[in-house]
Protein backbone atom coordinates (compact mmCIF):
# COMPACT_ATOMS: atom_id res chain seq x y z
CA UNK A 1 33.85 169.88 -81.52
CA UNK A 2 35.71 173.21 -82.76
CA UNK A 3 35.95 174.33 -78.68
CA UNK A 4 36.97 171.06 -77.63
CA UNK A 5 39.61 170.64 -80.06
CA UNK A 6 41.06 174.84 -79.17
CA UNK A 7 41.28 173.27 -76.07
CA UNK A 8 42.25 170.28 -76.66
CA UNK A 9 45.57 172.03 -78.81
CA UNK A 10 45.20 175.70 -78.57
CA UNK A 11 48.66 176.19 -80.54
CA UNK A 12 46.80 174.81 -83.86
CA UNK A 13 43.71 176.87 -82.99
CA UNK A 14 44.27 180.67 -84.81
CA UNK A 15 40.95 181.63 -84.84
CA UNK A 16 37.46 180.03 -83.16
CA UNK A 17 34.03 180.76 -85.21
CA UNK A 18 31.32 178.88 -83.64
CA UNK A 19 27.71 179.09 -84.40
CA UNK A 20 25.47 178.75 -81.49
CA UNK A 21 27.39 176.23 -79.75
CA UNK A 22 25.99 173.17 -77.55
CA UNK A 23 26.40 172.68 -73.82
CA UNK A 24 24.28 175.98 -72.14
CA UNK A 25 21.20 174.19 -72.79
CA UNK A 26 18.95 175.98 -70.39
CA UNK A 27 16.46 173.71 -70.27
CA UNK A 28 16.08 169.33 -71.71
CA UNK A 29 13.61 169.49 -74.46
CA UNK A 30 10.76 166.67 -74.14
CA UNK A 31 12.10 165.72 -77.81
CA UNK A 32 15.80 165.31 -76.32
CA UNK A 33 14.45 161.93 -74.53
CA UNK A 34 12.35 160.80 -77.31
CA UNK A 35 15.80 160.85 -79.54
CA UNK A 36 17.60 159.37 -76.69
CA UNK A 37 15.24 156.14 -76.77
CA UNK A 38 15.21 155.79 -80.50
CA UNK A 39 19.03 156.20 -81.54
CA UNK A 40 19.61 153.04 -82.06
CA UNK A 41 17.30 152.89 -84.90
CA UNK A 42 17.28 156.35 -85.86
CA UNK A 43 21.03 156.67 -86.53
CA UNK A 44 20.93 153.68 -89.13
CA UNK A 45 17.62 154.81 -90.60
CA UNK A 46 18.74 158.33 -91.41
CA UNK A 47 20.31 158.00 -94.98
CA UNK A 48 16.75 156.42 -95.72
CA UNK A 49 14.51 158.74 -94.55
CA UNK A 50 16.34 161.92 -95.51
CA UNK A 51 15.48 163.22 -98.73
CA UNK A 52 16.12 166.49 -100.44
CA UNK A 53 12.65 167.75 -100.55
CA UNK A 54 13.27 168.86 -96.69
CA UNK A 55 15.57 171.18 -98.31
CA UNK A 56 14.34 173.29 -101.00
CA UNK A 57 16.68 175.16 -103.67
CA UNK A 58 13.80 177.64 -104.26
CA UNK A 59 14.21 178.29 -100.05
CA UNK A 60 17.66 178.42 -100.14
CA UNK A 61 18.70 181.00 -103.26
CA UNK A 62 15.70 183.39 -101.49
CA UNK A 63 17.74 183.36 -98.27
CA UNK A 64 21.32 183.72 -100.17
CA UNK A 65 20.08 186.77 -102.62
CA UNK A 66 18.57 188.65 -99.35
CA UNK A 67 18.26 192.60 -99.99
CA UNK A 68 21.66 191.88 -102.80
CA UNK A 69 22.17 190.09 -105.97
CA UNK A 70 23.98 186.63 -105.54
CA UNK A 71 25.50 185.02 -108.70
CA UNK A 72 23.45 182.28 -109.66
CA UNK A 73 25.95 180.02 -110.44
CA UNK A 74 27.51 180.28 -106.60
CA UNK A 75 23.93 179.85 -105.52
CA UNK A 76 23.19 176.57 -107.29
CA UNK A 77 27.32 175.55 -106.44
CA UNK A 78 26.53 175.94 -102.58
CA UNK A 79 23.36 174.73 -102.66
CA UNK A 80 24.43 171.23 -104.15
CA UNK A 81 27.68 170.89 -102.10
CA UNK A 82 25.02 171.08 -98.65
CA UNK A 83 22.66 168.37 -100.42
CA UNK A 84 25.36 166.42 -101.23
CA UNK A 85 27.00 166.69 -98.11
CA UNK A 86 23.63 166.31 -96.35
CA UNK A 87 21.30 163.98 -98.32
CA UNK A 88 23.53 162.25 -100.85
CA UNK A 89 26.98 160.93 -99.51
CA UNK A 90 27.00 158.18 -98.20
CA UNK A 91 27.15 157.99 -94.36
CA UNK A 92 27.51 161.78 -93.89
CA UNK A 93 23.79 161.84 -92.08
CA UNK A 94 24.20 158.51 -90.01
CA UNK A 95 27.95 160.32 -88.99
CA UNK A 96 25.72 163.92 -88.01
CA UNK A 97 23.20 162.14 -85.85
CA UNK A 98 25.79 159.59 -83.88
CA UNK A 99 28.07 162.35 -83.21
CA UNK A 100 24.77 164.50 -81.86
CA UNK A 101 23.66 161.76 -79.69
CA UNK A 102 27.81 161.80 -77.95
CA UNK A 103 27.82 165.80 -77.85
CA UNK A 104 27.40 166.55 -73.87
CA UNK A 105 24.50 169.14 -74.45
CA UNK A 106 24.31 170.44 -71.13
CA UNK A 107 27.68 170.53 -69.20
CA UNK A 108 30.04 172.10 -71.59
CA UNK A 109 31.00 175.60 -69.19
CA UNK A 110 34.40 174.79 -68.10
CA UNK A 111 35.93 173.50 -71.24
CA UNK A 112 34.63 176.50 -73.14
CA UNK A 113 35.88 178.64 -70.30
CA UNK A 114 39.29 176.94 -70.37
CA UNK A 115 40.01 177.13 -74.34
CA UNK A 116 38.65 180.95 -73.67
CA UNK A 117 41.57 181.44 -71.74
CA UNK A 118 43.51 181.83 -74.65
CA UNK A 119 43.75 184.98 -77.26
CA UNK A 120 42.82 183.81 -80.34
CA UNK A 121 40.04 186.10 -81.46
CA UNK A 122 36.66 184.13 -81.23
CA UNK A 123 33.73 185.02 -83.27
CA UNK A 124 30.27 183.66 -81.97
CA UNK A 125 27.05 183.67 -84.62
CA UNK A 126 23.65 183.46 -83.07
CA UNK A 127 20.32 183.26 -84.89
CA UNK A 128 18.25 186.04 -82.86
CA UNK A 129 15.16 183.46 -82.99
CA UNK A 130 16.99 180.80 -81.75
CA UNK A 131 14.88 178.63 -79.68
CA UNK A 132 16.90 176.22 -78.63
CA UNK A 133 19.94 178.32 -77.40
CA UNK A 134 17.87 181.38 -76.48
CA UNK A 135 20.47 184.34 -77.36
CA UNK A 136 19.04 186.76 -74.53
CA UNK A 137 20.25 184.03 -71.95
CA UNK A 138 22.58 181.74 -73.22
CA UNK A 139 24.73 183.58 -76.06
CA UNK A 140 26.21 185.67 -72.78
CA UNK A 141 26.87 183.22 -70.70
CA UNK A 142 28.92 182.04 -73.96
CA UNK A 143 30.56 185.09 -74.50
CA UNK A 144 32.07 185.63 -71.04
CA UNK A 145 33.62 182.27 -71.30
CA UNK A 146 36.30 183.76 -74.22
CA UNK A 147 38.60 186.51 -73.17
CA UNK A 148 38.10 188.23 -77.09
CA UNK A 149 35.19 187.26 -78.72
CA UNK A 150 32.26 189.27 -80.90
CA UNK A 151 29.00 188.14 -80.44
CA UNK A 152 26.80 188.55 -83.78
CA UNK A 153 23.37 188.44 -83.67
CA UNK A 154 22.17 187.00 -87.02
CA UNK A 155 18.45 189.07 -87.79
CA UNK A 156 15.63 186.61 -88.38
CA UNK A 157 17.63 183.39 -88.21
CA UNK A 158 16.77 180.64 -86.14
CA UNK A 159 19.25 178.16 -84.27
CA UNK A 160 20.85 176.79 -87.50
CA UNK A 161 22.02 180.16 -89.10
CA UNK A 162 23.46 178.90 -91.66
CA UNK A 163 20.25 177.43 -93.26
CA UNK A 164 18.22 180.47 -92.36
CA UNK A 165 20.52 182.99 -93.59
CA UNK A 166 23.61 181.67 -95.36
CA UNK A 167 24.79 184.50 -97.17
CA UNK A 168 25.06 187.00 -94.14
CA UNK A 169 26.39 183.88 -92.14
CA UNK A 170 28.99 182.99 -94.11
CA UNK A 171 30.18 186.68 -95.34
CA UNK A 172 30.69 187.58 -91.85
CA UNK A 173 32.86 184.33 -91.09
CA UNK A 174 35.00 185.15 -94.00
CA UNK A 175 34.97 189.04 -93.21
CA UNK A 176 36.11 187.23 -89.50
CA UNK A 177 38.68 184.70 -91.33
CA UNK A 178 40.55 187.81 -92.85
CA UNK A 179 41.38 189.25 -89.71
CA UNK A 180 45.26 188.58 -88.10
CA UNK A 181 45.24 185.87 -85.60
CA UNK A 182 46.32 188.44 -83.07
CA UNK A 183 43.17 190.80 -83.64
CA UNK A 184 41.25 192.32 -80.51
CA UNK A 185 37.43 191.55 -81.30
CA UNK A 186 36.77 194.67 -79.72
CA UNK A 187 38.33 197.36 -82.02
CA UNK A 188 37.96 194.87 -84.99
CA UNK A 189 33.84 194.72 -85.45
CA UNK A 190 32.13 192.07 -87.67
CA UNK A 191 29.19 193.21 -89.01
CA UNK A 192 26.46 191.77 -90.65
């Protein structure tokens, strides 16, 4: 959505951080036709058969505190803000999965080529056990499609980086975020 809309209006676009985007999916998975079939009932069913148990606190403050010390009260603060967000508003899970089941998964090359024609800097994130978008393969072919972009490789984090390691995810978007919307990703290094 973020690439489509940089190229949609690249003068409103400053800066472009995407975490391991759709459309290079090397291969369909088996599950990606099973989904297909049931989306009809899936999508209205979701808000139903999502509950917060998939998405332990105890999980979550382990992954944010890593090797550092995390104040507890930003822990617990994030933490509810993604269960609301997730579990508990109303819609917001029925919303995820529709716009999933429109995302072209497979045939997204030349519009991420053609909003990487512009400058902005571009940071990509990429859980380095992703098994869906397979970093070794796909994060490259990502990468050359942006004329200054950083790929990060997020240690031990599979495809949704974010849940698997927040706190180094989203400290290296904000170290990315303070950077002039005219930096070169190549002499301005985000690091884990």
């Amino acid at each position: 959505i973020a690439v489509a809309f940089a190229q949609r209006f690249p003068s409103r676009v400053l800066r472009l951080a995407a975490i391991s985007p759709a459309g290079f999916l090397p291969k369909v998975p088996v599950s990606y036709y099973l989904l297909k079939a049931v989306w009809c009932c899936l999508i209205p069913l979701a808000p139903h058969v999502l509950c917060t148990c998939l998405y332990k606190k105890e999980r979550f403050e382990r992954s944010m505190r890593g090797e550092g010390q995390a104040d507890s009260e930003m822990v617990t603060n994030l933490w509810s803000r993604f269960v609301w967000q997730l579990f508990v508003k109303r819609g917001v899970a029925s919303a995820t999965l529709a716009i999933c089941h429109r995302v072209p998964w497979f045939t997204l090359k030349p519009m991420f080529q053609d909003a990487g024609k512009h400058k902005r800097p571009v940071l990509l994130l990429w859980g380095e056990k992703d098994s869906l978008n397979p970093p070794s393969t796909v994060a490259p072919q990502v990468k050359s499609c942006f004329e200054n972009a950083q790929l990060l490789m997020v240690p031990g984090a599979g495809h949704i980086a974010i849940c698997d390691k927040p706190r180094q995810t989203v400290l290296s978007i904000l170290a990315f975020l303070r950077l002039p919307p005219d930096a070169r990703m190549e002499e301005n290094e985000i690091k884990l």
